[in-house]
N, C-alpha and C. Protein backbone atom coordinates (compact mmCIF):
# COMPACT_ATOMS: atom_id res chain seq x y z
N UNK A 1 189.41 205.69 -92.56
CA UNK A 1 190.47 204.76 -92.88
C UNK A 1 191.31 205.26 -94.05
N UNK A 2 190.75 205.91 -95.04
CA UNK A 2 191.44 206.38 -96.06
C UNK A 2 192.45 207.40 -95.54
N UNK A 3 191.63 208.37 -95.32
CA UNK A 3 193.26 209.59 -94.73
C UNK A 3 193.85 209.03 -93.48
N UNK A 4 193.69 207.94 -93.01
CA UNK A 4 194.52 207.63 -92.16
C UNK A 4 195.61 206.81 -92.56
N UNK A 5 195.40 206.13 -93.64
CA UNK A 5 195.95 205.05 -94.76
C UNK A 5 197.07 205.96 -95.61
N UNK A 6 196.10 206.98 -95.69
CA UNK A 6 197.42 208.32 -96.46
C UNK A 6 198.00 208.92 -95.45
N UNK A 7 198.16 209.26 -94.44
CA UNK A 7 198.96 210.10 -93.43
C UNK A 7 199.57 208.64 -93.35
N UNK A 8 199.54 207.84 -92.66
CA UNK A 8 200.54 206.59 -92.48
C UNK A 8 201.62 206.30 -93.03
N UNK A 9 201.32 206.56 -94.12
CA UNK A 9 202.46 206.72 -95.57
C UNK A 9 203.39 207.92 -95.23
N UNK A 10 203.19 208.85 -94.97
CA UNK A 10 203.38 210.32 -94.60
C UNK A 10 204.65 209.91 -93.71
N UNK A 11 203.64 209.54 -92.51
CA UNK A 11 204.76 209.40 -91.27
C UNK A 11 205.87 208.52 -91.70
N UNK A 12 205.85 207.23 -92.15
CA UNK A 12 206.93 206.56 -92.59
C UNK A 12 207.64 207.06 -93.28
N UNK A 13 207.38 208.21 -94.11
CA UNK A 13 208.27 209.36 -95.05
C UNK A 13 209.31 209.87 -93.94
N UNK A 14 208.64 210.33 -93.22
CA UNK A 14 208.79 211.57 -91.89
C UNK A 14 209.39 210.82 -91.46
N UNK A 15 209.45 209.87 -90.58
CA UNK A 15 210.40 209.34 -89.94
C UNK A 15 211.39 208.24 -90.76
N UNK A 16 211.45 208.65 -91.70
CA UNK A 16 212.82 207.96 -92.48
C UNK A 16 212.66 206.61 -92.24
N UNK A 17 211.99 205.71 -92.37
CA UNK A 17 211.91 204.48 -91.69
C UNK A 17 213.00 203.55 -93.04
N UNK A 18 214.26 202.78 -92.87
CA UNK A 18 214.83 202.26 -93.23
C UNK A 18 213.70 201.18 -94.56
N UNK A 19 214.32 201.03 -95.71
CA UNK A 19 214.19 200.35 -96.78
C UNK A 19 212.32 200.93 -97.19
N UNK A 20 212.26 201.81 -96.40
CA UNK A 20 210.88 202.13 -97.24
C UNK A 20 210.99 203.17 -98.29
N UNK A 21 210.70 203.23 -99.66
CA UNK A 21 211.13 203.76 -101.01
C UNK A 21 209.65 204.53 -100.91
N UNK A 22 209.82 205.80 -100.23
CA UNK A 22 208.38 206.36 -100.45
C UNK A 22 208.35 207.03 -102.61
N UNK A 23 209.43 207.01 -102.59
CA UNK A 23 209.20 206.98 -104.33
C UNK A 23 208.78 205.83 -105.38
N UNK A 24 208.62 204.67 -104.49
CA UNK A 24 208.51 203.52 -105.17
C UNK A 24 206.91 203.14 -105.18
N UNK A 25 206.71 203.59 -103.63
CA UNK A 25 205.67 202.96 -103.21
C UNK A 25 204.62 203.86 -103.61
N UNK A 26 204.54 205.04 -104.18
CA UNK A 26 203.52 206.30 -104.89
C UNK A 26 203.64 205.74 -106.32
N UNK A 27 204.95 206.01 -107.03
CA UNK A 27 204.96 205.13 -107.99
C UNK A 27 203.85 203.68 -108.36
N UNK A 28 204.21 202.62 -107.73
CA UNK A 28 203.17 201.66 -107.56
C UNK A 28 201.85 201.85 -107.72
N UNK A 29 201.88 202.43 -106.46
CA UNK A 29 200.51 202.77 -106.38
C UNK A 29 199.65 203.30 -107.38
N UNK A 30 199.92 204.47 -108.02
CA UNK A 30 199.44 205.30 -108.70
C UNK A 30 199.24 204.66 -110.20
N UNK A 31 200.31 203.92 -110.38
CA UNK A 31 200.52 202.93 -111.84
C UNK A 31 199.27 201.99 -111.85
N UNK A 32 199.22 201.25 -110.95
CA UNK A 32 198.09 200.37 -110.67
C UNK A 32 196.70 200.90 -110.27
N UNK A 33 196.53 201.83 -110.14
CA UNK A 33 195.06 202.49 -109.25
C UNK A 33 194.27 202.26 -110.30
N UNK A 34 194.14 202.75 -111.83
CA UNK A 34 193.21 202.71 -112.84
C UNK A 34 192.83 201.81 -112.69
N UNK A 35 193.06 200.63 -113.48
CA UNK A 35 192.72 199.35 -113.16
C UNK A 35 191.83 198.85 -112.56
N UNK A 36 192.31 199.17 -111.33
CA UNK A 36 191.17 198.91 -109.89
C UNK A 36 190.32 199.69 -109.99
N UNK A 37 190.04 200.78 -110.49
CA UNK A 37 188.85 201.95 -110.11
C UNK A 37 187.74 201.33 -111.03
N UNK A 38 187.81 200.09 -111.64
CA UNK A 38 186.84 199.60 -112.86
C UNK A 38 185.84 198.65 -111.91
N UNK A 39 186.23 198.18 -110.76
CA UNK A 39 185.46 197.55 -110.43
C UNK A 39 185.28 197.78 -108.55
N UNK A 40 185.22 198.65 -108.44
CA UNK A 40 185.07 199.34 -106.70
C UNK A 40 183.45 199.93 -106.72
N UNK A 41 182.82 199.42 -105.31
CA UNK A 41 181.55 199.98 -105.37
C UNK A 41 181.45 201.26 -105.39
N UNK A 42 180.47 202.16 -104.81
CA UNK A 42 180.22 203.46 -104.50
C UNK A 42 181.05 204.26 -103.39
N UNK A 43 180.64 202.99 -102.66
CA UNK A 43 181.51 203.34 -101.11
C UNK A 43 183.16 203.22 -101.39
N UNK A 44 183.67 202.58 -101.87
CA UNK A 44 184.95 202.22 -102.23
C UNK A 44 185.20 203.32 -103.08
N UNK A 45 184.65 204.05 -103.70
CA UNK A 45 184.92 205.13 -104.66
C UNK A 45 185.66 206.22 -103.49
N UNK A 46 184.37 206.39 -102.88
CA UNK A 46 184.12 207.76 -102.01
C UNK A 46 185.43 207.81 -101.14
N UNK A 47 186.01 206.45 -100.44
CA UNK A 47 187.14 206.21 -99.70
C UNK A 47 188.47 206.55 -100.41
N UNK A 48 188.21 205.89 -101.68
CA UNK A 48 189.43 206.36 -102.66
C UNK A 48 189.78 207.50 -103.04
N UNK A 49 188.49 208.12 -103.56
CA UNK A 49 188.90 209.90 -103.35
C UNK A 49 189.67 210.61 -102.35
N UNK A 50 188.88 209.68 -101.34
CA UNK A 50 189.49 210.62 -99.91
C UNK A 50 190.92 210.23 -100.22
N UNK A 51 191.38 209.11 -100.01
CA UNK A 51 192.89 208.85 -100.65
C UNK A 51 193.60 209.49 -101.02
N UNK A 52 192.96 209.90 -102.30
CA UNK A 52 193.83 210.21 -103.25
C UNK A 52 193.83 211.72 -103.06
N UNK A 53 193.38 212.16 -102.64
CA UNK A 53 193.12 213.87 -101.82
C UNK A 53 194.16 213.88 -101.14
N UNK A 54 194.72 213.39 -99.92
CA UNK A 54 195.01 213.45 -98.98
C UNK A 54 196.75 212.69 -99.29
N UNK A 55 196.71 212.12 -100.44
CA UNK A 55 197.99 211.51 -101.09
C UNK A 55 198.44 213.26 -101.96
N UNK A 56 197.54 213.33 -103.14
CA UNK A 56 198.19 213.98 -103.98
C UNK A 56 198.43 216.07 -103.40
N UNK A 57 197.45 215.94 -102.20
CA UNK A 57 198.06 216.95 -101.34
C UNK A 57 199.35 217.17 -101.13
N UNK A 58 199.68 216.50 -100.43
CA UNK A 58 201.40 215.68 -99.89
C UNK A 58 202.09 215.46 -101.31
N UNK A 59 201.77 215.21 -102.05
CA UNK A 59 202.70 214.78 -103.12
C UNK A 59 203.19 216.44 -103.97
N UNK A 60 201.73 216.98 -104.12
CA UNK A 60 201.72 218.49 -104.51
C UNK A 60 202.32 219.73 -103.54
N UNK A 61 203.00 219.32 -102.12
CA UNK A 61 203.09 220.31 -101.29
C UNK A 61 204.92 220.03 -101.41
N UNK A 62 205.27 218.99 -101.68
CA UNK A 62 206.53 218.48 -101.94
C UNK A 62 207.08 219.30 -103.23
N UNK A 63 206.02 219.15 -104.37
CA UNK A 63 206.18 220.13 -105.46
C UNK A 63 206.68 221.31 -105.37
N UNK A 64 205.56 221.85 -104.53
CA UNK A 64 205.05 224.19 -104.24
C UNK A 64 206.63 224.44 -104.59
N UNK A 65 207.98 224.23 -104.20
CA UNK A 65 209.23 225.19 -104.50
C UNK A 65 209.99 223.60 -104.42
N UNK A 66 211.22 224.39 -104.68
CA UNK A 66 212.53 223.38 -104.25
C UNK A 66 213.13 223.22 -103.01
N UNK A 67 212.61 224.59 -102.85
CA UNK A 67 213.44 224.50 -100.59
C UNK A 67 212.02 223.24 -100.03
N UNK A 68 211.50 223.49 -100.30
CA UNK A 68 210.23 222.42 -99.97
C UNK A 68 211.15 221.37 -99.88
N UNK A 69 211.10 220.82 -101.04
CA UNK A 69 211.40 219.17 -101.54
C UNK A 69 212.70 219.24 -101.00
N UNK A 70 213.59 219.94 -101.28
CA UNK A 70 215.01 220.10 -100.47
C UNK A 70 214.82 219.47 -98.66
N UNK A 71 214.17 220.14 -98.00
CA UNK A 71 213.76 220.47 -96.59
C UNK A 71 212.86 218.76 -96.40
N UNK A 72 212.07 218.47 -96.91
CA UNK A 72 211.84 217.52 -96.61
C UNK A 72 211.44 216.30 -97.41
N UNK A 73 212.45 215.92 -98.07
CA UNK A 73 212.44 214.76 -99.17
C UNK A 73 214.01 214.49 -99.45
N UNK A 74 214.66 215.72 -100.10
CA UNK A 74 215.87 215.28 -100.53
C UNK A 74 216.96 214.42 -99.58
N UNK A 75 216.75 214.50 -98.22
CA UNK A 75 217.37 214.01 -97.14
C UNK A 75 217.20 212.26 -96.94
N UNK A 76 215.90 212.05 -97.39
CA UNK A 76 215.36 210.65 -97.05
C UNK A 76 215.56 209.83 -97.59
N UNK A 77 216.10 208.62 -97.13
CA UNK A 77 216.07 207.38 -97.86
C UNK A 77 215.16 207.15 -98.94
N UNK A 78 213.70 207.53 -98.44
CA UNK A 78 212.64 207.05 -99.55
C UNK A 78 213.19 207.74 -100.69
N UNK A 79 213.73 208.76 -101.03
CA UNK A 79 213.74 209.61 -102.34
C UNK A 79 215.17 209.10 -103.08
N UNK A 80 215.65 208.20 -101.81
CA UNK A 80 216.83 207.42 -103.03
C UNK A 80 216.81 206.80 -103.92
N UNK A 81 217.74 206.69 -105.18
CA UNK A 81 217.50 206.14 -105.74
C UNK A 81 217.87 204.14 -106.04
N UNK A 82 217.96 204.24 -104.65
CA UNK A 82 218.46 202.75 -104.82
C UNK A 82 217.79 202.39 -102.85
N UNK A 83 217.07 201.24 -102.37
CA UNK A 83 217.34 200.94 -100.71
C UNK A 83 218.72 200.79 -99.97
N UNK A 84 219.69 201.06 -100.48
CA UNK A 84 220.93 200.31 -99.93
C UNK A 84 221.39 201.92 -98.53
N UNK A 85 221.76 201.94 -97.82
CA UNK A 85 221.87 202.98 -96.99
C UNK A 85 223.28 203.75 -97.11
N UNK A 86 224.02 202.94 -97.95
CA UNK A 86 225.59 203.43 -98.31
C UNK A 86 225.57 204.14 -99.60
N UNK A 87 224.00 204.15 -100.41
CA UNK A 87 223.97 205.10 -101.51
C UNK A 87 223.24 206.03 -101.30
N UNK A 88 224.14 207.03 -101.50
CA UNK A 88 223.77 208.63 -101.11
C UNK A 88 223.42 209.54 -101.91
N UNK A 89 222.85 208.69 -103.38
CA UNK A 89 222.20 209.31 -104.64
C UNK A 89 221.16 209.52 -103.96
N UNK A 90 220.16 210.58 -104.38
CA UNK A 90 218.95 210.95 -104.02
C UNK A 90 217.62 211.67 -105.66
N UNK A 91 216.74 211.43 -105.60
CA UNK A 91 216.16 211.84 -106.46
C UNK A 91 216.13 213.30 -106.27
N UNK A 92 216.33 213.72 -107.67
CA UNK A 92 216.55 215.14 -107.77
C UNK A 92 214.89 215.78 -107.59
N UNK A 93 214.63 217.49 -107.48
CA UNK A 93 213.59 218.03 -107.25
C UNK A 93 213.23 217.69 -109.18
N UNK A 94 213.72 217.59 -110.34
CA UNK A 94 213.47 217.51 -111.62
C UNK A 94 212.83 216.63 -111.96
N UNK A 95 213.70 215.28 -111.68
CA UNK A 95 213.12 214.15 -111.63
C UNK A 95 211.55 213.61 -110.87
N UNK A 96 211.58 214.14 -109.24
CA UNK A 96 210.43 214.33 -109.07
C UNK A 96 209.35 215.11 -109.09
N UNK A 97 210.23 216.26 -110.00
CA UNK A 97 208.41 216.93 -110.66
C UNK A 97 208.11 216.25 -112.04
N UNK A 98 208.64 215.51 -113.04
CA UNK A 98 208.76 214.46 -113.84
C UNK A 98 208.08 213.48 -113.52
N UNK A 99 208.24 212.75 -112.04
CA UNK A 99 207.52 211.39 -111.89
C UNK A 99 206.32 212.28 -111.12
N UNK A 100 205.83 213.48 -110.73
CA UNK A 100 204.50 213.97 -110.19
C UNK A 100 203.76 214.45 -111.17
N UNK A 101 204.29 214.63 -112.73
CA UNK A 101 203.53 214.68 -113.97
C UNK A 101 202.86 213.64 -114.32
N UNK A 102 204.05 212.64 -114.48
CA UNK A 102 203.80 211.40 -114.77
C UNK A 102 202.14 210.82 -113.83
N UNK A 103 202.23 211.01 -112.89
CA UNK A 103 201.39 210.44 -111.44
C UNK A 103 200.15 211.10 -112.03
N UNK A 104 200.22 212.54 -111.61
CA UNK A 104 198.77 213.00 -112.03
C UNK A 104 198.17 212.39 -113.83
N UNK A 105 198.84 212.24 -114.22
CA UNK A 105 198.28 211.95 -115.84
C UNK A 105 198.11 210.57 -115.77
N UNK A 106 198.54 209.87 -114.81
CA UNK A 106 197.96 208.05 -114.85
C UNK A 106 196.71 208.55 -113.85
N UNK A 107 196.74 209.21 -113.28
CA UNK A 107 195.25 209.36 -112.02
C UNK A 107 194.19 210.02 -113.22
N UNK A 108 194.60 211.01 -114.02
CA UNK A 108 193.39 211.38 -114.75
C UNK A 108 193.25 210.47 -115.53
């Protein structure tokens, strides 16, 4: 359920799916995860790892260069900086190696 929970996310990236902010929704996520990791059993641990494996893969493969993030991010709604479909600002590759600093240092 976990890497399926993280590829899911993936595909909705991938297929551009209208008003989904895949920068918002990692954001979120990642802001809030500590928190929660204070009170998850064993099993809930082990699932979360897998998670977060299988998230910060994808998040780190977006990183590897700029033709990367160019090729498949800079194009997408999610990486805008606003849901509206008539704004054609996009988060820069700077900005999101900035908020993937940010990410890994709230996960550690």
């Amino acid at each position: 359920d976990a890497a399926y929970t993280a590829r899911f996310t993936a595909l909705l990236h991938a297929h551009n799916v209208p008003y989904f902010s895949t920068v918002w929704y990692y954001n979120e996520l990642l802001k809030n995860l500590v928190p929660a990791l204070r009170c998850i059993t064993d099993r809930e641990a082990v699932n979360t790892g897998i998670f977060l494996y299988e998230t910060f893969k994808l998040l780190n493969h977006w990183r590897s260069s700029e033709a990367v993030y160019d090729r498949e991010c800079k194009q997408f709604m999610g990486f805008g900086l606003s849901l509206t479909e008539l704004d054609e600002r996009r988060t820069t590759y700077d900005q999101y190696s900035r908020l993937l600093h940010k990410w890994h240092t709230n996960a550690t």
